[in-house]
Protein backbone atom coordinates (compact mmCIF):
# COMPACT_ATOMS: atom_id res chain seq x y z
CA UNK A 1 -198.83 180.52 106.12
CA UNK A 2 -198.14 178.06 103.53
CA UNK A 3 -194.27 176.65 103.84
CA UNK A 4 -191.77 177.71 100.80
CA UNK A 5 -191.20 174.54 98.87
CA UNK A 6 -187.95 172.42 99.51
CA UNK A 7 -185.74 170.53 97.18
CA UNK A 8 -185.39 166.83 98.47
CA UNK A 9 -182.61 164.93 97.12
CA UNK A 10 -182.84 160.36 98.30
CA UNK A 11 -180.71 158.28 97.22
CA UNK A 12 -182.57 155.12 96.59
CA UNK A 13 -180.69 151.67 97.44
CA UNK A 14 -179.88 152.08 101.13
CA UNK A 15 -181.65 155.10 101.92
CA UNK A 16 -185.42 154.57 100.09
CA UNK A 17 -184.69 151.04 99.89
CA UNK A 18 -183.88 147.86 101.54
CA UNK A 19 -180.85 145.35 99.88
CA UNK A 20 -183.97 143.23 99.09
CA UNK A 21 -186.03 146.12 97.51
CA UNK A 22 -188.57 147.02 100.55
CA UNK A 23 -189.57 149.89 101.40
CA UNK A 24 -191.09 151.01 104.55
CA UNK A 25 -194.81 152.44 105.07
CA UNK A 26 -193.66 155.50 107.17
CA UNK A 27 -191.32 156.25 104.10
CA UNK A 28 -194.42 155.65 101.56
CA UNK A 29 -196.51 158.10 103.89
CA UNK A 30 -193.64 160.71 104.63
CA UNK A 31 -192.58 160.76 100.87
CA UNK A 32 -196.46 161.38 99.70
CA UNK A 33 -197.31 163.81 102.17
CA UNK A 34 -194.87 166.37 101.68
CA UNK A 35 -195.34 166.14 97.66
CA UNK A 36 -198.87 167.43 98.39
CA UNK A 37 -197.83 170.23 100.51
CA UNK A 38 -196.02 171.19 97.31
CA UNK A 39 -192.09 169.84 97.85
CA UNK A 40 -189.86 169.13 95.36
CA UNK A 41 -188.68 164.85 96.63
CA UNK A 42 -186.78 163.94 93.61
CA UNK A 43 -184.94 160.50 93.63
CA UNK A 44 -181.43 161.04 92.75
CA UNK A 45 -179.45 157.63 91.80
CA UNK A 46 -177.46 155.65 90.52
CA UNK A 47 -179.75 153.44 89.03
CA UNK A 48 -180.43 154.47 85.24
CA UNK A 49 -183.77 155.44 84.57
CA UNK A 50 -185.20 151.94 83.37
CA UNK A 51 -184.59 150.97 86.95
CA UNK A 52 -185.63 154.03 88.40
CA UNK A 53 -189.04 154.55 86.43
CA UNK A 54 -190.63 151.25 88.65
CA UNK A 55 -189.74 152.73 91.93
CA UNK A 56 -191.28 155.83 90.99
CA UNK A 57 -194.25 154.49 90.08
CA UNK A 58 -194.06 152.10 93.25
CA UNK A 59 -193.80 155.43 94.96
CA UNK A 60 -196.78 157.13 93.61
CA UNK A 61 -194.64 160.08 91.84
CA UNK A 62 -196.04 160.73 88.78
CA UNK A 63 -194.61 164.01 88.09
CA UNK A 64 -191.81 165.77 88.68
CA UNK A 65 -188.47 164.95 87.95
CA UNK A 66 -185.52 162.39 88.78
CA UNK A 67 -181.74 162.41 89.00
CA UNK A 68 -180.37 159.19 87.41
CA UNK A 69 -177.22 157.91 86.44
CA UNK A 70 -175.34 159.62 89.22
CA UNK A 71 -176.25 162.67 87.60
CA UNK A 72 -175.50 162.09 83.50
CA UNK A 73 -179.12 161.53 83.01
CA UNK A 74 -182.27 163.98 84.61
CA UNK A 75 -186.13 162.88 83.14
CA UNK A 76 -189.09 164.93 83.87
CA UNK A 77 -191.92 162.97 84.51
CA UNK A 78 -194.78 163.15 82.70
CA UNK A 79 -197.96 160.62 82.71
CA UNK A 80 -199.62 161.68 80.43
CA UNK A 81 -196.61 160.96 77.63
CA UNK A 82 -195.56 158.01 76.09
CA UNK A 83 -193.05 156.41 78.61
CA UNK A 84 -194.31 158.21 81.71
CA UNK A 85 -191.32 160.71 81.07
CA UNK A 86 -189.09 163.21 78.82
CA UNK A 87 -185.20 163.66 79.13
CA UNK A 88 -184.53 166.71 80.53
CA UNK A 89 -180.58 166.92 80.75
CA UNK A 90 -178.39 164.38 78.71
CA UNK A 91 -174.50 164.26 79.24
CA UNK A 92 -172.56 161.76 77.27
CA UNK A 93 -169.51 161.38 76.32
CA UNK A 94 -167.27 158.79 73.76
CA UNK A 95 -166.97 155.45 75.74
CA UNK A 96 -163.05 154.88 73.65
CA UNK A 97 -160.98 156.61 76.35
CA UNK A 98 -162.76 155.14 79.35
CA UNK A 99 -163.07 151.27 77.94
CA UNK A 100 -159.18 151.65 76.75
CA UNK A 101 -158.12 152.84 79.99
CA UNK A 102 -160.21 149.53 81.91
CA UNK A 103 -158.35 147.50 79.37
CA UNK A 104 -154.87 148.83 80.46
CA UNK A 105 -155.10 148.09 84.08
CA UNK A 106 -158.18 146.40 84.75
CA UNK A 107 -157.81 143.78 81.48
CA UNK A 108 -160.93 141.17 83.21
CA UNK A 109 -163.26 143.58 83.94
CA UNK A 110 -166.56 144.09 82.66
CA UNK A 111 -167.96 146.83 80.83
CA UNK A 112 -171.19 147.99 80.40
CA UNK A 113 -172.12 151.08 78.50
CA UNK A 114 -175.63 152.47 79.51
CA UNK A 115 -178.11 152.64 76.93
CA UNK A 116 -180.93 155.63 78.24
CA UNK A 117 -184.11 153.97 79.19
CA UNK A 118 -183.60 150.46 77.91
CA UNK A 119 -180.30 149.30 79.71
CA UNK A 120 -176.43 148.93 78.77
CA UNK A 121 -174.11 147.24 76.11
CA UNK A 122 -171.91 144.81 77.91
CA UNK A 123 -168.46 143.27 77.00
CA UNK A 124 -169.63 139.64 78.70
CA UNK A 125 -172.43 138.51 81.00
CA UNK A 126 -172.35 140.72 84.13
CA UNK A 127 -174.06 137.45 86.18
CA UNK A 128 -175.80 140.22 88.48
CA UNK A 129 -179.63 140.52 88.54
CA UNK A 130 -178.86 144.58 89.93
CA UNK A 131 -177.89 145.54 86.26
CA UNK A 132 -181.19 146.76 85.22
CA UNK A 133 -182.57 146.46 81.71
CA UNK A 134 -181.94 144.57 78.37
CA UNK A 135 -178.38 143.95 77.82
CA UNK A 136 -176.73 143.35 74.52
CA UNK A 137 -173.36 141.43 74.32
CA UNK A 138 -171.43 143.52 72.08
CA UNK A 139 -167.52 143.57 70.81
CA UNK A 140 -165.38 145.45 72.67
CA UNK A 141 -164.52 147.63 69.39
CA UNK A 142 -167.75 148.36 69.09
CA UNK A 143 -167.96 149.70 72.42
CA UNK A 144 -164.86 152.13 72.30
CA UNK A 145 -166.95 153.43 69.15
CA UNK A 146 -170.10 154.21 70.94
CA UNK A 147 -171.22 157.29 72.94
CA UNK A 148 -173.08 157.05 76.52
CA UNK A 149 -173.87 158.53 79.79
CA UNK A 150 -171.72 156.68 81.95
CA UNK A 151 -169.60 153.78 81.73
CA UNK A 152 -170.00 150.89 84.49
CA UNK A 153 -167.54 147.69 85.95
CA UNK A 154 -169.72 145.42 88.55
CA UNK A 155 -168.30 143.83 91.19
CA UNK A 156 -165.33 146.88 91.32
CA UNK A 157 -162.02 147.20 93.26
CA UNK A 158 -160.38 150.22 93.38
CA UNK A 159 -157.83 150.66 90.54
CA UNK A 160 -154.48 151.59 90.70
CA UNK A 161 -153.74 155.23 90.91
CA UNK A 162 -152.46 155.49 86.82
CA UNK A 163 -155.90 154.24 85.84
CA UNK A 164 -157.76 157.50 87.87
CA UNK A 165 -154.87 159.18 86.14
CA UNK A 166 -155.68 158.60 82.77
CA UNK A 167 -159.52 158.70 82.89
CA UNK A 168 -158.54 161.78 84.58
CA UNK A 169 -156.66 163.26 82.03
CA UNK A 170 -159.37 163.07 79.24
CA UNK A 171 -161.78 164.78 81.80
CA UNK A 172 -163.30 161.64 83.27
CA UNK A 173 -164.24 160.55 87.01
CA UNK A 174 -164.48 157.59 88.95
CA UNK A 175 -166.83 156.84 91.55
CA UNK A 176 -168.09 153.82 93.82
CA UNK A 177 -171.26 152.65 95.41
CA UNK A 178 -172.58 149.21 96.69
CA UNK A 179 -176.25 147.68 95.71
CA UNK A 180 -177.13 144.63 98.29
CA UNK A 181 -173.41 143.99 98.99
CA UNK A 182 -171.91 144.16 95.53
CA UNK A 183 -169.57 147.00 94.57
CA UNK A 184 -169.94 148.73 91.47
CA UNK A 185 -167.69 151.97 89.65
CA UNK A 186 -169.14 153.86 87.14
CA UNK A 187 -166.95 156.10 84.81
CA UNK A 188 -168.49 159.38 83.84
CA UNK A 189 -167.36 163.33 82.82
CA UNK A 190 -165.56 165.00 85.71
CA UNK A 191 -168.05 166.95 87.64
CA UNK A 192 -171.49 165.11 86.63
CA UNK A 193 -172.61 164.38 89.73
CA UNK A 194 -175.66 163.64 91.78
CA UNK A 195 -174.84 167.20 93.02
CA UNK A 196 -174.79 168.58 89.25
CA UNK A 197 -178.30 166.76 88.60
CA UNK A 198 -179.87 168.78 91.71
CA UNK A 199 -178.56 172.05 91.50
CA UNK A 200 -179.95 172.58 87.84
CA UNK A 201 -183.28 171.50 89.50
CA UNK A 202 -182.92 174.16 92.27
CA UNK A 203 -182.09 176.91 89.97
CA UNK A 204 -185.05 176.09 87.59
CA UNK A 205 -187.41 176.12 90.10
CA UNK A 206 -186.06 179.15 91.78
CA UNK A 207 -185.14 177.70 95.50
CA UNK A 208 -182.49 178.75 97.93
CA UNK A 209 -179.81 176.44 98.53
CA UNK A 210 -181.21 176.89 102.47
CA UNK A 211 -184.41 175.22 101.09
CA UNK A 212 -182.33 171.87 100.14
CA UNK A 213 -182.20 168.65 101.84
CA UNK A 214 -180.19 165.36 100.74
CA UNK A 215 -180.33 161.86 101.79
CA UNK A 216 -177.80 159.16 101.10
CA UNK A 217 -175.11 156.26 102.31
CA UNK A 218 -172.42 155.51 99.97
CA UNK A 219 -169.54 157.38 98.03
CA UNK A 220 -171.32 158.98 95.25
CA UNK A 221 -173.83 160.32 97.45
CA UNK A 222 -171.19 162.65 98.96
CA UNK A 223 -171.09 165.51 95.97
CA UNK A 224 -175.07 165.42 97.48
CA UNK A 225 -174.96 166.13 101.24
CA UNK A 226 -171.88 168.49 100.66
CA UNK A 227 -173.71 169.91 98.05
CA UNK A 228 -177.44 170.31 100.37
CA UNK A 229 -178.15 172.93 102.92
CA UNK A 230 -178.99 170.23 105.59
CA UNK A 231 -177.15 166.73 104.09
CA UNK A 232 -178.18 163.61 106.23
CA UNK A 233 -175.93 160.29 106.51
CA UNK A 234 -177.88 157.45 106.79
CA UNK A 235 -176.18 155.54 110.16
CA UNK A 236 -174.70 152.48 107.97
CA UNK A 237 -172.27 154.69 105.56
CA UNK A 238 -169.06 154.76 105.63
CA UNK A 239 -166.71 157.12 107.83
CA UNK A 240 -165.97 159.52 104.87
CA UNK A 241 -169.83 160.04 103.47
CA UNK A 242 -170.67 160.40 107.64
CA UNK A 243 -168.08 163.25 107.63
CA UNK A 244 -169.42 165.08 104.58
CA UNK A 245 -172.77 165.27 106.06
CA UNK A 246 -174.10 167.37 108.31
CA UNK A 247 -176.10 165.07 110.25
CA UNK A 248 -176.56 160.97 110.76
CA UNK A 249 -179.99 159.37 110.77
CA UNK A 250 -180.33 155.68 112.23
CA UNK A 251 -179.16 152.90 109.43
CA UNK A 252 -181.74 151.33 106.93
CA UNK A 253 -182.52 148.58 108.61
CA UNK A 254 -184.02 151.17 111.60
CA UNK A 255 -185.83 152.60 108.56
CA UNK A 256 -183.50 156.08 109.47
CA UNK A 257 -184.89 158.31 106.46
CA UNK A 258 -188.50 157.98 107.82
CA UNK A 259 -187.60 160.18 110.85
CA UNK A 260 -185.61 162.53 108.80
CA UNK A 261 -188.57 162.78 106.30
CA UNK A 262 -191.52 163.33 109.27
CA UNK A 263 -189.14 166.35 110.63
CA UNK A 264 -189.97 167.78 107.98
CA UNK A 265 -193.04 167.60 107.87
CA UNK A 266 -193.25 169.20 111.39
């Protein structure tokens, strides 16, 4: 008898990936075998979807969908169209609230404003290779003006508790997550989560929550294993993403979603 179908949420930089982009065979081999049994592995990320779009293809996945932006942004893949993909499920919000509250207590910072499938509007050079894309130097004016999915500060510290106060208060969240040892925050609306991206996946396609399975390491991955039936830590998170899932794998550098993928498959 033919399994039902699963919904596989990965992460992708710590859990697919290596800090300096590899990616293992057994991972390759796990990740294309259970597509053909007829699973649902969906990459849910971070990254926005110009970054996600060559791991995909790296990947073989050609169809399908993917979870980017930490949720703000879902594509369905499509080969066969003009960019490989469609949007599926947009959420943006205006950028003035978030980019005047990072000016009130975070005045040096940053900003980049993600443009969908080309890259972000930036305050000043980032000087990080990890922010994917074409970016465009733009006034800071013109930034509280625009619109996006998600509003992003590299190299982060946790602000002080007024500033989650007041991106609170006009319905926005903070979260945190680390790409080859640099720490990033991305603002976006309150409740747009990896977790959000997902479960409008698993109620299209009809699967039980039972049927789910997520994969991750750092804080915004959290939403995602509390969110799974069966959510898997990789071994080199943090104490707090360990405790929200319901099982730890070995780190990346022991490869530890390959074994979590081939039980799966068994």
């Amino acid at each position: 008898m033919t399994p039902a179908p699963m919904l596989i949420g990965l992460d992708i930089d710590g859990t697919i990936m290596t800090a300096d982009e590899f990616i293992s065979s057994a991972v390759r081999e796990a990740i294309t075998e259970l597509r053909l049994r007829g699973h649902h592995v969906v990459l849910a990320t971070g990254r926005p979807l110009v970054a996600v779009l060559p791991v995909l293809k790296d990947l073989g996945i050609d169809s399908g969908w993917a979870v980017c932006s930490n949720g703000s942004v879902t594509a369905r893949l499509d080969a066969s169209g003009p960019g490989a993909y469609e949007l599926d499920d947009v959420v943006e919000f205006p950028a003035g609230p978030a980019v005047d509250a990072l000016d009130a207590h975070l005045p040096h910072a940053v900003i980049g404003l993600e443009n969908i499938g080309v890259g972000y509007s930036i305050s000043a050079d980032f000087g990080s290779p990890r922010l994917h894309g074409s970016h465009i130097i733009t006034p800071v004016a013109a930034l509280r003006a625009m619109r996006t999915p998600r509003v992003v500060v590299a190299r982060a510290q946790h602000p002080p508790a007024q500033f989650r106060a007041d991106v609170a208060a006009v319905d926005l969240a903070d979260s945190y997550y680390s790409i080859a040892d640099e720490h990033w925050m991305d603002l976006a609306p309150a409740g747009i989560t990896k977790a959000y991206g997902l479960d409008r996946l698993r109620a299209r396609l009809g699967i039980p929550t039972s049927a789910t399975v997520a994969v991750g390491d750092a804080d915004n991955d959290i939403d995602m294993l509390q969110w799974a039936g069966h959510g898997v830590a990789m071994g080199h998170a943090a104490a707090d993403v360990i405790a929200a899932a319901d099982d730890v794998t070995w780190p990346i550098t022991d490869d530890g979603l390959a074994p979590v993928l081939q039980s799966l498959l068994s």
